[in-house]
PDB file of N, CA and C in Angstrom:
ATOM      1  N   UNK A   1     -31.834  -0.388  -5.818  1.00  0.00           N
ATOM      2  CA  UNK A   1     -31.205   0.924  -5.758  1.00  0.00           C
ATOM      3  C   UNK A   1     -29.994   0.872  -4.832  1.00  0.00           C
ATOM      4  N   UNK A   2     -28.582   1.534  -5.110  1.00  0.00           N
ATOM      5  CA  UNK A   2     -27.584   1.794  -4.179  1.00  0.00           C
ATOM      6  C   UNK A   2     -27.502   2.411  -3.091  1.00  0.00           C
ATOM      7  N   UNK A   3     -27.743   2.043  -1.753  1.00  0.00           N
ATOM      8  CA  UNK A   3     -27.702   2.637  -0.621  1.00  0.00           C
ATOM      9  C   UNK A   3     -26.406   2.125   0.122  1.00  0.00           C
ATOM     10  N   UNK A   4     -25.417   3.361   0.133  1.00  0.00           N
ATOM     11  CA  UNK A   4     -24.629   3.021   0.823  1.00  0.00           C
ATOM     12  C   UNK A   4     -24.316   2.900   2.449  1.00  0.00           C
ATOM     13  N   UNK A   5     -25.326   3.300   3.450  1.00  0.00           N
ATOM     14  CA  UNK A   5     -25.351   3.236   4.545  1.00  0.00           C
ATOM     15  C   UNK A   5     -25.951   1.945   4.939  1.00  0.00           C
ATOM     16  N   UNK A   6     -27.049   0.966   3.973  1.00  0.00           N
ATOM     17  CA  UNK A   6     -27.350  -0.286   3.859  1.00  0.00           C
ATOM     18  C   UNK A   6     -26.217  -1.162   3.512  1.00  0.00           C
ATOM     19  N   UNK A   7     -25.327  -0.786   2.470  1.00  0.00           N
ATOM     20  CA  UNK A   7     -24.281  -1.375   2.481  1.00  0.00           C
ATOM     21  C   UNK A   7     -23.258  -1.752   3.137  1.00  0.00           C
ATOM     22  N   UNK A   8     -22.924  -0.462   3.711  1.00  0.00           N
ATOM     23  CA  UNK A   8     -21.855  -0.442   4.908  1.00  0.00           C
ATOM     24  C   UNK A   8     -22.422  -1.294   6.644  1.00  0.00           C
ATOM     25  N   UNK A   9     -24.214  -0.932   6.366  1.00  0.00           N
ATOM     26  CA  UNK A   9     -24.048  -1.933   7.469  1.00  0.00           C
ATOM     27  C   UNK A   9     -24.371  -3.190   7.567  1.00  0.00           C
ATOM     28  N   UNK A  10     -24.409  -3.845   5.999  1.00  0.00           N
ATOM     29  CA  UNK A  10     -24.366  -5.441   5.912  1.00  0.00           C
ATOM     30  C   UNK A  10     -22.818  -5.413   6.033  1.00  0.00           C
ATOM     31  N   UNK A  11     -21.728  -4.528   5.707  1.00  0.00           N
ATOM     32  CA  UNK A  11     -20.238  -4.980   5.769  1.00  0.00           C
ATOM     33  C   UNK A  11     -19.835  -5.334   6.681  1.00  0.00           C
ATOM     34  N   UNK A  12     -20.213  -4.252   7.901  1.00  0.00           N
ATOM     35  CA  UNK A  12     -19.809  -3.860   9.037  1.00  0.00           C
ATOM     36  C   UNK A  12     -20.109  -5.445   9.695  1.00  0.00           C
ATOM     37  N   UNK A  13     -21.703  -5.965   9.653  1.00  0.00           N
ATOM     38  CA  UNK A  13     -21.955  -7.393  10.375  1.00  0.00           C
ATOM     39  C   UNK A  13     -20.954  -8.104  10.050  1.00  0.00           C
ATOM     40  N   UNK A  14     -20.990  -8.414   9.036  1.00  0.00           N
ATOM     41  CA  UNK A  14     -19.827  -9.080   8.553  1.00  0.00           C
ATOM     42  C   UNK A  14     -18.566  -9.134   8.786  1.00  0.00           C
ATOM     43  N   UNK A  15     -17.850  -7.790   8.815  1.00  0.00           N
ATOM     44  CA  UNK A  15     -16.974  -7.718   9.568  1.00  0.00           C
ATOM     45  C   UNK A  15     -16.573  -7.979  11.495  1.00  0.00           C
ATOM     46  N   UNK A  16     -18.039  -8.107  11.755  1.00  0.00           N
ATOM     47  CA  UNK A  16     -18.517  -8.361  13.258  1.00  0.00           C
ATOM     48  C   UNK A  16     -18.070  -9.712  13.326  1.00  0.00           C
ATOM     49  N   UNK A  17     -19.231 -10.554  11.900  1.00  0.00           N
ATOM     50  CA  UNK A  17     -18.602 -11.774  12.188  1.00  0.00           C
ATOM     51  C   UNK A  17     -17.103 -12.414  12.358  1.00  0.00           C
ATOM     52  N   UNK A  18     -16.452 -11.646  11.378  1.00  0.00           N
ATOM     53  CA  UNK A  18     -15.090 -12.056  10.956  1.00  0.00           C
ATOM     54  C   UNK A  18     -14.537 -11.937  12.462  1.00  0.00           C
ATOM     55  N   UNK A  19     -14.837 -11.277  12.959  1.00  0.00           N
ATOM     56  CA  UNK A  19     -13.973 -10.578  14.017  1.00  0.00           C
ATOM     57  C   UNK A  19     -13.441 -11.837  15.073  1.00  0.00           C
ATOM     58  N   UNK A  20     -15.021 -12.090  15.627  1.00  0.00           N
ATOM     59  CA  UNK A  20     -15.654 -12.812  16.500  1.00  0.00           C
ATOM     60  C   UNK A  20     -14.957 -14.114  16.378  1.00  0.00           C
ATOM     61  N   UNK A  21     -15.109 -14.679  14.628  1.00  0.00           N
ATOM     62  CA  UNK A  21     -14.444 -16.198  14.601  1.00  0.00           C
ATOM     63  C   UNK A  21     -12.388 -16.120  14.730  1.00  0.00           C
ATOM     64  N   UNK A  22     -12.257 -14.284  14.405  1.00  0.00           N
ATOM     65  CA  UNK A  22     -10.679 -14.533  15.132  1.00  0.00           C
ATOM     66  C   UNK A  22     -10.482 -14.036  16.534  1.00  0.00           C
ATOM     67  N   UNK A  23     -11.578 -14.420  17.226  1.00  0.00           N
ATOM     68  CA  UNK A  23     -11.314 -14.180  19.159  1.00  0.00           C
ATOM     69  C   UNK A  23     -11.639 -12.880  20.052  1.00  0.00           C
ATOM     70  N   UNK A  24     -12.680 -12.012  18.560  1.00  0.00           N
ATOM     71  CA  UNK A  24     -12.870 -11.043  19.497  1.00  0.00           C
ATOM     72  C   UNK A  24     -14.151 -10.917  19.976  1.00  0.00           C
ATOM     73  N   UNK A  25     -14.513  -9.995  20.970  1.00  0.00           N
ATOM     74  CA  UNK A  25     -15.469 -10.091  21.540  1.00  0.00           C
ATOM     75  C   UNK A  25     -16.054  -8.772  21.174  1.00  0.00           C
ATOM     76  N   UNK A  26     -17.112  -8.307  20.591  1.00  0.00           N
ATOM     77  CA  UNK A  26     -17.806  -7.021  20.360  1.00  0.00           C
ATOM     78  C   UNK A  26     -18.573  -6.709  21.609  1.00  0.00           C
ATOM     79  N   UNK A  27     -18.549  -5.220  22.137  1.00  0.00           N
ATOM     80  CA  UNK A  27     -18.772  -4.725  23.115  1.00  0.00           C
ATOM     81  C   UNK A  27     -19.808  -3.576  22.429  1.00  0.00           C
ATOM     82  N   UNK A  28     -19.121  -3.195  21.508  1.00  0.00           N
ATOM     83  CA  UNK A  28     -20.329  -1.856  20.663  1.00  0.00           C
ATOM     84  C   UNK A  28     -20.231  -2.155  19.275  1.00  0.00           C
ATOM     85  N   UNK A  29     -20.940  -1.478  18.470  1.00  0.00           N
ATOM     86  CA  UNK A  29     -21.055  -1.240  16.814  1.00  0.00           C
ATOM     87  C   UNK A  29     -22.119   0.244  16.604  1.00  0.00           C
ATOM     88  N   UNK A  30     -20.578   0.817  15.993  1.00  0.00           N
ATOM     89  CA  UNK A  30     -21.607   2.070  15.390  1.00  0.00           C
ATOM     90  C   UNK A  30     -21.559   3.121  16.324  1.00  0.00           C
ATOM     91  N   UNK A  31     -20.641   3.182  17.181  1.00  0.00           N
ATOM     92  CA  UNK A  31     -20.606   4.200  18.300  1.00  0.00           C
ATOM     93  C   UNK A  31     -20.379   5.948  17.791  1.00  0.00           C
ATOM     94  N   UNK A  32     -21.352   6.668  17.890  1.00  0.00           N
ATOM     95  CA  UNK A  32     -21.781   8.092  17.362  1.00  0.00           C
ATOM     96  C   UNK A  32     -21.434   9.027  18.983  1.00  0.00           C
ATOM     97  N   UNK A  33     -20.851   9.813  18.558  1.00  0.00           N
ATOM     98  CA  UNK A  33     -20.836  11.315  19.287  1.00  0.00           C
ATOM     99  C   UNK A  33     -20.528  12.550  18.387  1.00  0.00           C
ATOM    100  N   UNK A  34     -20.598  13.393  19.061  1.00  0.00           N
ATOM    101  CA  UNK A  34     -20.398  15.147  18.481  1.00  0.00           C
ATOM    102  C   UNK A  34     -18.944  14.469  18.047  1.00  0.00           C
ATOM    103  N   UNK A  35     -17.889  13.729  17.948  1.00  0.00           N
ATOM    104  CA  UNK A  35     -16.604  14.054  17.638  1.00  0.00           C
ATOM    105  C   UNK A  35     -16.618  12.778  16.672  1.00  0.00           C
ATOM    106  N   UNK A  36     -17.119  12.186  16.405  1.00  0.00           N
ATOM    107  CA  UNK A  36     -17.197  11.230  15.092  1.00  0.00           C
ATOM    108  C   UNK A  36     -17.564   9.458  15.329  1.00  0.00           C
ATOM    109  N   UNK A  37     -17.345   8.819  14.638  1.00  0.00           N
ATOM    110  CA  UNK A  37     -17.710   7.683  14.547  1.00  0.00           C
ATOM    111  C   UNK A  37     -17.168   6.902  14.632  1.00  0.00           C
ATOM    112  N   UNK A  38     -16.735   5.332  15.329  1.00  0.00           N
ATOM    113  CA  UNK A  38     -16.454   4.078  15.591  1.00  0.00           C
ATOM    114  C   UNK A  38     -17.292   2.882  14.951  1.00  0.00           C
ATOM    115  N   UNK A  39     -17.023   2.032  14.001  1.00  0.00           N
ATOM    116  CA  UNK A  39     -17.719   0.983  13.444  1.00  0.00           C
ATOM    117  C   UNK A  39     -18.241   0.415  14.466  1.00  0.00           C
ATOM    118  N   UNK A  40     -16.293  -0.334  14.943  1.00  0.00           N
ATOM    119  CA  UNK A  40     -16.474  -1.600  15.856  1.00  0.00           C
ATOM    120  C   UNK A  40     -15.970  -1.187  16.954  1.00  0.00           C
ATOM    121  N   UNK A  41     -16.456  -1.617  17.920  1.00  0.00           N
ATOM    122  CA  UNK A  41     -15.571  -1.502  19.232  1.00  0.00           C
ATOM    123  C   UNK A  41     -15.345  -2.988  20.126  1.00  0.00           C
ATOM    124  N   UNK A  42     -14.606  -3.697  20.214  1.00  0.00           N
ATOM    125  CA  UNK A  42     -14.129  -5.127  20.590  1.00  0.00           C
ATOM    126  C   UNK A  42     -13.145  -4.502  22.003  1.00  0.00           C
ATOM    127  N   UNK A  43     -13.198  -6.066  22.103  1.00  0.00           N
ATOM    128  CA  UNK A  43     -11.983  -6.936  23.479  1.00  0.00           C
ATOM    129  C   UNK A  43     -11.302  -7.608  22.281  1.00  0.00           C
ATOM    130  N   UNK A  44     -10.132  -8.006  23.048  1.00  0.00           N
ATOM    131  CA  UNK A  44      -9.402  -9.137  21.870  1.00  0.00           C
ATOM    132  C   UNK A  44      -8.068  -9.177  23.146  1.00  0.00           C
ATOM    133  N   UNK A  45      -7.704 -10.598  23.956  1.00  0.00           N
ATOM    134  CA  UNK A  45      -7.069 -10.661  25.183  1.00  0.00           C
ATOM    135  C   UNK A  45      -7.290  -9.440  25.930  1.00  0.00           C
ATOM    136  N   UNK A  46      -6.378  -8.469  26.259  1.00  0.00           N
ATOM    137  CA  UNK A  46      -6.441  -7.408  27.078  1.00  0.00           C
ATOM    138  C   UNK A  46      -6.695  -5.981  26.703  1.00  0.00           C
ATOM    139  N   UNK A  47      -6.681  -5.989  25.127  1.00  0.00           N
ATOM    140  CA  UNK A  47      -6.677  -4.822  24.871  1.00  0.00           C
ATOM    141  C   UNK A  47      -8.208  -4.386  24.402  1.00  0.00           C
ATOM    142  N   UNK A  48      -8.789  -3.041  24.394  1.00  0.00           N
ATOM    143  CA  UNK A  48      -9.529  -2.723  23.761  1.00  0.00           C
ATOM    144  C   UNK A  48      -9.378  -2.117  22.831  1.00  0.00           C
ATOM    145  N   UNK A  49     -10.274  -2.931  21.061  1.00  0.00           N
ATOM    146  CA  UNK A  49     -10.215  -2.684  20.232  1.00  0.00           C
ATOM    147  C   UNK A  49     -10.572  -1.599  19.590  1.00  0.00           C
ATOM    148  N   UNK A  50     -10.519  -0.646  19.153  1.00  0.00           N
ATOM    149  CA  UNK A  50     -11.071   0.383  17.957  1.00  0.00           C
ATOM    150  C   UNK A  50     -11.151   0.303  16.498  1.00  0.00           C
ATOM    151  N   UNK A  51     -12.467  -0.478  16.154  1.00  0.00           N
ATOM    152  CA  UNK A  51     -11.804  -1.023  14.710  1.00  0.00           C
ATOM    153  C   UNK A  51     -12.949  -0.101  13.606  1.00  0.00           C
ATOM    154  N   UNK A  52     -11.881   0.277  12.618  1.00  0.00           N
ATOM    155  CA  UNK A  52     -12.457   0.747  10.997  1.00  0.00           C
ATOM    156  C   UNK A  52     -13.087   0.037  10.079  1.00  0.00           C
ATOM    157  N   UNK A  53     -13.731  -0.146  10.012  1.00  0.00           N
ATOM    158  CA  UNK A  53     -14.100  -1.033   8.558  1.00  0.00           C
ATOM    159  C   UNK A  53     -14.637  -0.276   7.161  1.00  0.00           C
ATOM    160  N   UNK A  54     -13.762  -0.912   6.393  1.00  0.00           N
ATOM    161  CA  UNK A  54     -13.789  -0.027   5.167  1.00  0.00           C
ATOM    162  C   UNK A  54     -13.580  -1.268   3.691  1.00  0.00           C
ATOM    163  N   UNK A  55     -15.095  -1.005   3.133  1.00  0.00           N
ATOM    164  CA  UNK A  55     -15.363  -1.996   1.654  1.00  0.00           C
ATOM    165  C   UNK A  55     -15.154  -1.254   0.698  1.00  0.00           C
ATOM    166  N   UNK A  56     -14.791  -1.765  -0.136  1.00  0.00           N
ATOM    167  CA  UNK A  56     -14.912  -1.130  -1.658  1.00  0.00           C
ATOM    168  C   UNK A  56     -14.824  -2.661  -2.241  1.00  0.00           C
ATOM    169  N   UNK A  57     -16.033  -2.913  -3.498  1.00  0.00           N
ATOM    170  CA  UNK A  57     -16.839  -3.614  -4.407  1.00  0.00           C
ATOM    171  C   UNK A  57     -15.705  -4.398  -5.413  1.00  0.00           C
ATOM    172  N   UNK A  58     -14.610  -3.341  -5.760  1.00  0.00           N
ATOM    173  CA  UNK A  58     -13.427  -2.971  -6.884  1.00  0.00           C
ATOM    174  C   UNK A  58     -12.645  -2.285  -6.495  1.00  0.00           C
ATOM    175  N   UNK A  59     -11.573  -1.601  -7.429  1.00  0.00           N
ATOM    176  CA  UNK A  59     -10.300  -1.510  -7.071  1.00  0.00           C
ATOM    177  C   UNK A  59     -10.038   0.578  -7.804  1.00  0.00           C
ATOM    178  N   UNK A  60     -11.830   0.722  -8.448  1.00  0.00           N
ATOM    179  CA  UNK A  60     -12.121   1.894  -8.986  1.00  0.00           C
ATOM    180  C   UNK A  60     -11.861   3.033  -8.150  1.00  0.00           C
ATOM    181  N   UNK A  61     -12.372   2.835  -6.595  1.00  0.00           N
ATOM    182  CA  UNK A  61     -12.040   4.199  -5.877  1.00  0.00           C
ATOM    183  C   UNK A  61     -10.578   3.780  -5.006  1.00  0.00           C
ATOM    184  N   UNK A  62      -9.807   2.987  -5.454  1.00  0.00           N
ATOM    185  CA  UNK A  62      -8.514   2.591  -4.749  1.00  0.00           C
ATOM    186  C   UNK A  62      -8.764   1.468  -3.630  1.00  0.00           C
ATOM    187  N   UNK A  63      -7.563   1.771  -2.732  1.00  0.00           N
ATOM    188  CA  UNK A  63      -7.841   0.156  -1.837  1.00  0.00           C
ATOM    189  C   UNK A  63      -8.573   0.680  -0.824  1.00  0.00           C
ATOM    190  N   UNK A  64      -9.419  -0.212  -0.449  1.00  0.00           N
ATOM    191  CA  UNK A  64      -9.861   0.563   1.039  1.00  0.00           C
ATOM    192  C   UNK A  64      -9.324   0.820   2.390  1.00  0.00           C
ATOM    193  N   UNK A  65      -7.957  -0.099   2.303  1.00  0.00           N
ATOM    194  CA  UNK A  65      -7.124   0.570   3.808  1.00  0.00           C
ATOM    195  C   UNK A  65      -6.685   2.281   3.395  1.00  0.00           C
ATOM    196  N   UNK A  66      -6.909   2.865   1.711  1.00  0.00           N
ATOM    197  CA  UNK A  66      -6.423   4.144   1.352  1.00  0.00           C
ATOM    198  C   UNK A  66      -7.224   5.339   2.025  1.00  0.00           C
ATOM    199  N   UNK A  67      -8.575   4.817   2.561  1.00  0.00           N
ATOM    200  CA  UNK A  67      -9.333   5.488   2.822  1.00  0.00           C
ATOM    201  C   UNK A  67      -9.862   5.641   4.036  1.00  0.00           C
ATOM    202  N   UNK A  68      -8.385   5.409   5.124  1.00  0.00           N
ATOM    203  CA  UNK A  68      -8.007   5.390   6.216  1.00  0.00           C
ATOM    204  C   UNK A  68      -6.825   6.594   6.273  1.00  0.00           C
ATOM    205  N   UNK A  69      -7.069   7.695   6.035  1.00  0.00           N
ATOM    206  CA  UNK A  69      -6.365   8.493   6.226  1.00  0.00           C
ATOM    207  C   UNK A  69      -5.981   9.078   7.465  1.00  0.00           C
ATOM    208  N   UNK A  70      -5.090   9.847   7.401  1.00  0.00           N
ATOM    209  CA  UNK A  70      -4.838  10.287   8.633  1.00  0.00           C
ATOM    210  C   UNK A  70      -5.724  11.350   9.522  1.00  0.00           C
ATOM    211  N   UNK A  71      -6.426  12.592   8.731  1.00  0.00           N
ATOM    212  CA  UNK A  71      -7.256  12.739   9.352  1.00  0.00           C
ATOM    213  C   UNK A  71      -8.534  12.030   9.738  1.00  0.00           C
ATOM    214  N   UNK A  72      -8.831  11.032   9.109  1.00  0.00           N
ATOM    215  CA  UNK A  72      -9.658   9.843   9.568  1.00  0.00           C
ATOM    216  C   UNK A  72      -9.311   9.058  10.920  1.00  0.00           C
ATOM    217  N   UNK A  73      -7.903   9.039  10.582  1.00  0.00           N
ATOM    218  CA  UNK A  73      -7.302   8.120  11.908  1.00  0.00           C
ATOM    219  C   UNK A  73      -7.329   8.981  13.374  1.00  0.00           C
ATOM    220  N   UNK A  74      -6.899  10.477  13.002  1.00  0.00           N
ATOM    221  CA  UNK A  74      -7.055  11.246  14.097  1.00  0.00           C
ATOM    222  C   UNK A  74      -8.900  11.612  14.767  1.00  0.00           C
ATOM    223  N   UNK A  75      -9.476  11.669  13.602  1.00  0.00           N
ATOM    224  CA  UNK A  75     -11.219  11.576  14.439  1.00  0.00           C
ATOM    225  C   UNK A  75     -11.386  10.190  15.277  1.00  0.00           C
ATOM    226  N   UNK A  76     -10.701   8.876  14.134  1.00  0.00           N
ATOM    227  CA  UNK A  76     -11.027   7.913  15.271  1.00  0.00           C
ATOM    228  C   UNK A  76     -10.392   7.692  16.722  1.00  0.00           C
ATOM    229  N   UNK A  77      -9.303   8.519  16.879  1.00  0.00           N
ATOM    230  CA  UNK A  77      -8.663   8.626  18.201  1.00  0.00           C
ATOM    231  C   UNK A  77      -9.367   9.555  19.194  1.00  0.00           C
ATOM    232  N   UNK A  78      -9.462  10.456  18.663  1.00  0.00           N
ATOM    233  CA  UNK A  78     -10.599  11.565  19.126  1.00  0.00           C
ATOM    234  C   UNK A  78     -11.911  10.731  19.773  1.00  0.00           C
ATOM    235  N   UNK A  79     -12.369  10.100  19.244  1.00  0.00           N
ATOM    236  CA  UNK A  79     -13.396   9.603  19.737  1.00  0.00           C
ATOM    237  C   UNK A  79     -13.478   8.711  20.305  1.00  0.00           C
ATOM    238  N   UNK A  80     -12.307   7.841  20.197  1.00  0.00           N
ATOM    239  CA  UNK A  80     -11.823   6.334  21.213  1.00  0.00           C
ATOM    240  C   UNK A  80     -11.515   7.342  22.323  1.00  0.00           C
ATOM    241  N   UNK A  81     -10.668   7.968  22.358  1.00  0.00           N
ATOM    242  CA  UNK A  81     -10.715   8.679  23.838  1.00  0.00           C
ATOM    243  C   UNK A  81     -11.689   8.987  24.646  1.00  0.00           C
ATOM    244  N   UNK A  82     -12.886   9.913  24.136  1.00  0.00           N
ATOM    245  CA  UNK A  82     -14.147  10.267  24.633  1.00  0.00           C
ATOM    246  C   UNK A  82     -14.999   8.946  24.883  1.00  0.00           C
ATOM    247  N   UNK A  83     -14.615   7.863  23.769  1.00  0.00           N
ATOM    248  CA  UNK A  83     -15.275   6.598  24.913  1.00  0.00           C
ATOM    249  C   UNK A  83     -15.306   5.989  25.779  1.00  0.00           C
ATOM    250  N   UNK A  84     -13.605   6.204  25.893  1.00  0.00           N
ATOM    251  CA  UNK A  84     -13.020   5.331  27.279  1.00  0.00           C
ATOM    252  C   UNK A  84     -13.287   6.341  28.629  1.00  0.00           C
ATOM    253  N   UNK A  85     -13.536   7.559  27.997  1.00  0.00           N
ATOM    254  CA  UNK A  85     -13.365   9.259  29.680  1.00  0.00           C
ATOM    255  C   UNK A  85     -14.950   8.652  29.945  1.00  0.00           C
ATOM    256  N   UNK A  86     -15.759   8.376  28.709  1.00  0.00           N
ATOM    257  CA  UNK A  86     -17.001   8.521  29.291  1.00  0.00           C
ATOM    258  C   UNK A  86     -18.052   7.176  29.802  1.00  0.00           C
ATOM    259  N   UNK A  87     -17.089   5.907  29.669  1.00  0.00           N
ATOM    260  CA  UNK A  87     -17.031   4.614  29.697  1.00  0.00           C
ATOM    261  C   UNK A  87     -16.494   3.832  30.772  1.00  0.00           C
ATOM    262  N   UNK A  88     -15.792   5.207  31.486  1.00  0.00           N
ATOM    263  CA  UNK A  88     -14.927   4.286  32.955  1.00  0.00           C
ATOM    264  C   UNK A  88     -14.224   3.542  32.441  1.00  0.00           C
ATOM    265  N   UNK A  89     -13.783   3.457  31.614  1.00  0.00           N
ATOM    266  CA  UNK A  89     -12.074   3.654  30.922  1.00  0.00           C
ATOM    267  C   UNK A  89     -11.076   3.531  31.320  1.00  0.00           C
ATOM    268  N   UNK A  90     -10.025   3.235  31.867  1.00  0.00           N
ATOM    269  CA  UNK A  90      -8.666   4.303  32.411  1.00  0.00           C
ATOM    270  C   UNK A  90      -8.128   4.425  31.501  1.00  0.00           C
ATOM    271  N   UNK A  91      -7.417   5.323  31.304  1.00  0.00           N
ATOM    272  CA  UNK A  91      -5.946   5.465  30.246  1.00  0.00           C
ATOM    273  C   UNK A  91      -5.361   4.581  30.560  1.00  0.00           C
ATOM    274  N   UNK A  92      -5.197   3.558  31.697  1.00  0.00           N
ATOM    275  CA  UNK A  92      -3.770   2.736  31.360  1.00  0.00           C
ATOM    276  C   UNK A  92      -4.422   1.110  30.820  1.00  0.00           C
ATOM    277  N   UNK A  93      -5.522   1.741  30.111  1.00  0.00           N
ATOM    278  CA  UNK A  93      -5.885   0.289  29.953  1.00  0.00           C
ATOM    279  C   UNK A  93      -5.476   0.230  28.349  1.00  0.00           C
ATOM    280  N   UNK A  94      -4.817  -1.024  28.115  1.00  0.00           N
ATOM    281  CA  UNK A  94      -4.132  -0.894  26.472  1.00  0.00           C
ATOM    282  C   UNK A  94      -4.882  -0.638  25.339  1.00  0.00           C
ATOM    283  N   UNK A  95      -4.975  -0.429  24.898  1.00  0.00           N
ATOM    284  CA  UNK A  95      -5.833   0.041  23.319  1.00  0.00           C
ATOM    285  C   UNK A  95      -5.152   0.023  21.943  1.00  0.00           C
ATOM    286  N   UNK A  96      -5.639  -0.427  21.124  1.00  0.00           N
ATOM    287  CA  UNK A  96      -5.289  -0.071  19.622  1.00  0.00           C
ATOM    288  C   UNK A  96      -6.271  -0.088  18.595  1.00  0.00           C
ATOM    289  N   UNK A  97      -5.800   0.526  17.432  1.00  0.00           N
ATOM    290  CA  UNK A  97      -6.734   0.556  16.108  1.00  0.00           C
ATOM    291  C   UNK A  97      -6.360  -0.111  15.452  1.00  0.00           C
ATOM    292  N   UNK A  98      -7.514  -0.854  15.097  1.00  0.00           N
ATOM    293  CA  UNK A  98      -7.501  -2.206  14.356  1.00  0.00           C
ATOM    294  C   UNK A  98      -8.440  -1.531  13.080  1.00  0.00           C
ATOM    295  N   UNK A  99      -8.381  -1.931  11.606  1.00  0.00           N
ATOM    296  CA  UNK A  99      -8.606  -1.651  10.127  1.00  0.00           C
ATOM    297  C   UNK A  99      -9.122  -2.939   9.775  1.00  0.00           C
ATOM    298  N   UNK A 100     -10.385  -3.258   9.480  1.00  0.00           N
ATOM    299  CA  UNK A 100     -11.190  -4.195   8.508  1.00  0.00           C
ATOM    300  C   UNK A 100     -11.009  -3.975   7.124  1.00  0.00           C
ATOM    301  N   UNK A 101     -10.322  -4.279   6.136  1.00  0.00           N
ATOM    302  CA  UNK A 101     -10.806  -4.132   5.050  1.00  0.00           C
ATOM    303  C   UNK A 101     -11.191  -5.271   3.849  1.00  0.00           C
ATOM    304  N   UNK A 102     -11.906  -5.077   3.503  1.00  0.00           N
ATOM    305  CA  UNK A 102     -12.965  -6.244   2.350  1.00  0.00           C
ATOM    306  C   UNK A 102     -12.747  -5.059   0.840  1.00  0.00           C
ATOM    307  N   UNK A 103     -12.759  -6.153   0.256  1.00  0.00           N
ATOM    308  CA  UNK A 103     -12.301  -5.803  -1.309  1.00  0.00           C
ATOM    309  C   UNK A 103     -13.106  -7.292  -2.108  1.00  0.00           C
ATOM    310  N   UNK A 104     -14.212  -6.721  -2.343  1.00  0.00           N
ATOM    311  CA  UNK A 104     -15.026  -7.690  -2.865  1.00  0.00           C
ATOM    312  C   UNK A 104     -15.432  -8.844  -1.627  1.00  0.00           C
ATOM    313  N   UNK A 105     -15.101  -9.713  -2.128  1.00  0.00           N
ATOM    314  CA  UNK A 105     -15.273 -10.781  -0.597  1.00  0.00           C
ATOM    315  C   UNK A 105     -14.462 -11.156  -0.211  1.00  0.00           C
ATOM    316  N   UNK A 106     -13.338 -10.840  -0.274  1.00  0.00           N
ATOM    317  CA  UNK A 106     -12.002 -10.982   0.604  1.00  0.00           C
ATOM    318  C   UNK A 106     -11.911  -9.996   1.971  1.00  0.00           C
ATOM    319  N   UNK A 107     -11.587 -10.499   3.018  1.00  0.00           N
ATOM    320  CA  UNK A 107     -11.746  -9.726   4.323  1.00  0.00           C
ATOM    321  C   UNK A 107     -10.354  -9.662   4.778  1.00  0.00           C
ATOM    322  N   UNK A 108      -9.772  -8.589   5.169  1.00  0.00           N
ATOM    323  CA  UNK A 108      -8.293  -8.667   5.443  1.00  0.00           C
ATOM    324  C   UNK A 108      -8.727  -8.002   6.990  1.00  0.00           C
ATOM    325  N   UNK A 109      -8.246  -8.193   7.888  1.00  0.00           N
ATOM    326  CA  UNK A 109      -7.674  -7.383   9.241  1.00  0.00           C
ATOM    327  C   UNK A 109      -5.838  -7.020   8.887  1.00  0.00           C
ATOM    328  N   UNK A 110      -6.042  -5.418   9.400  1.00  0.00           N
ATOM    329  CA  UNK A 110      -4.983  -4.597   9.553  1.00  0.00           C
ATOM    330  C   UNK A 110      -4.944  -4.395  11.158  1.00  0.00           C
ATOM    331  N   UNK A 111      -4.062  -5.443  11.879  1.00  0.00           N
ATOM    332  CA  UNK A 111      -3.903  -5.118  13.416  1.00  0.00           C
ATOM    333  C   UNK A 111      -3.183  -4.254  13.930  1.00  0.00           C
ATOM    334  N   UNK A 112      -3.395  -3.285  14.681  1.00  0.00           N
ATOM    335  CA  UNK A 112      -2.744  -2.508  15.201  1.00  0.00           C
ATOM    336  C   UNK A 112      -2.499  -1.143  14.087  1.00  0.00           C
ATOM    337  N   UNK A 113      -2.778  -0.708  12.948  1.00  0.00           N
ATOM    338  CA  UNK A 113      -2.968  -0.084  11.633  1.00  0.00           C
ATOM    339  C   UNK A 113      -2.508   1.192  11.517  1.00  0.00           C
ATOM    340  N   UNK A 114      -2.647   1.597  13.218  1.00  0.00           N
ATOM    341  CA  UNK A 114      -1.862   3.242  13.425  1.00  0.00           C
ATOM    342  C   UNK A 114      -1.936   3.483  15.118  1.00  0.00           C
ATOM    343  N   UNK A 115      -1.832   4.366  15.434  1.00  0.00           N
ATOM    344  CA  UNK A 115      -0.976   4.229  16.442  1.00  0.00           C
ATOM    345  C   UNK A 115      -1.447   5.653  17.131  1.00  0.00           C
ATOM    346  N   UNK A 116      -1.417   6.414  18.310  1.00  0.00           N
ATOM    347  CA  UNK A 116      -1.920   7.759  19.500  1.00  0.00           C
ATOM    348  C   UNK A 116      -0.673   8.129  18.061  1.00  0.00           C
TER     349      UNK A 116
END
């Protein structure tokens, strides 16, 4: 049977792995609050990562970086913020959003993907 929350979180490992063999270091996965959701959360040199990961099987519901919209992008900022206030954080510590996307078994990273 199709379960897509089983799905997304065999992707997501996967995308853990991918991560890991290009130098990053996972700190969280799956980070939940009242203001929305974070897959991945990494190190990668100095910055801390905020990463999306987004599969699609085929090419039927479009690409999956499409489904990185902007109000998508703005919850995930929303909530990278509230991790770092509530994480001992500083603001001046560098950050960006980083985009996983897999399209069948091809794994692409989108670095840096959007921007505060």
């Amino acid at each position: 049977m199709y379960n897509k929350r089983k799905i997304g979180a065999e992707h997501e490992q996967l995308a853990a792995e991918f991560l890991r063999k290009n130098g990053y270091t996972i700190i969280d996965m799956n980070y939940y609050c009242r203001l929305g959701e974070i897959d991945i959360i990494a190190k990668e040199q100095d910055y801390i990562v905020f990463i999306e990961v987004k599969y699609r099987s085929n090419l039927q519901m479009g690409y999956p970086e499409e489904a990185v919209h902007v109000r998508k992008q703005r919850s995930i900022i929303r909530t990278a913020r509230f991790y770092m206030l509530t994480h001992g954080i500083s603001e001046d510590t560098p950050c960006r959003f980083d985009v996983v996307v897999m399209l069948g078994e091809e794994i692409k990273l989108i670095s840096d993907a959007f921007t505060l």
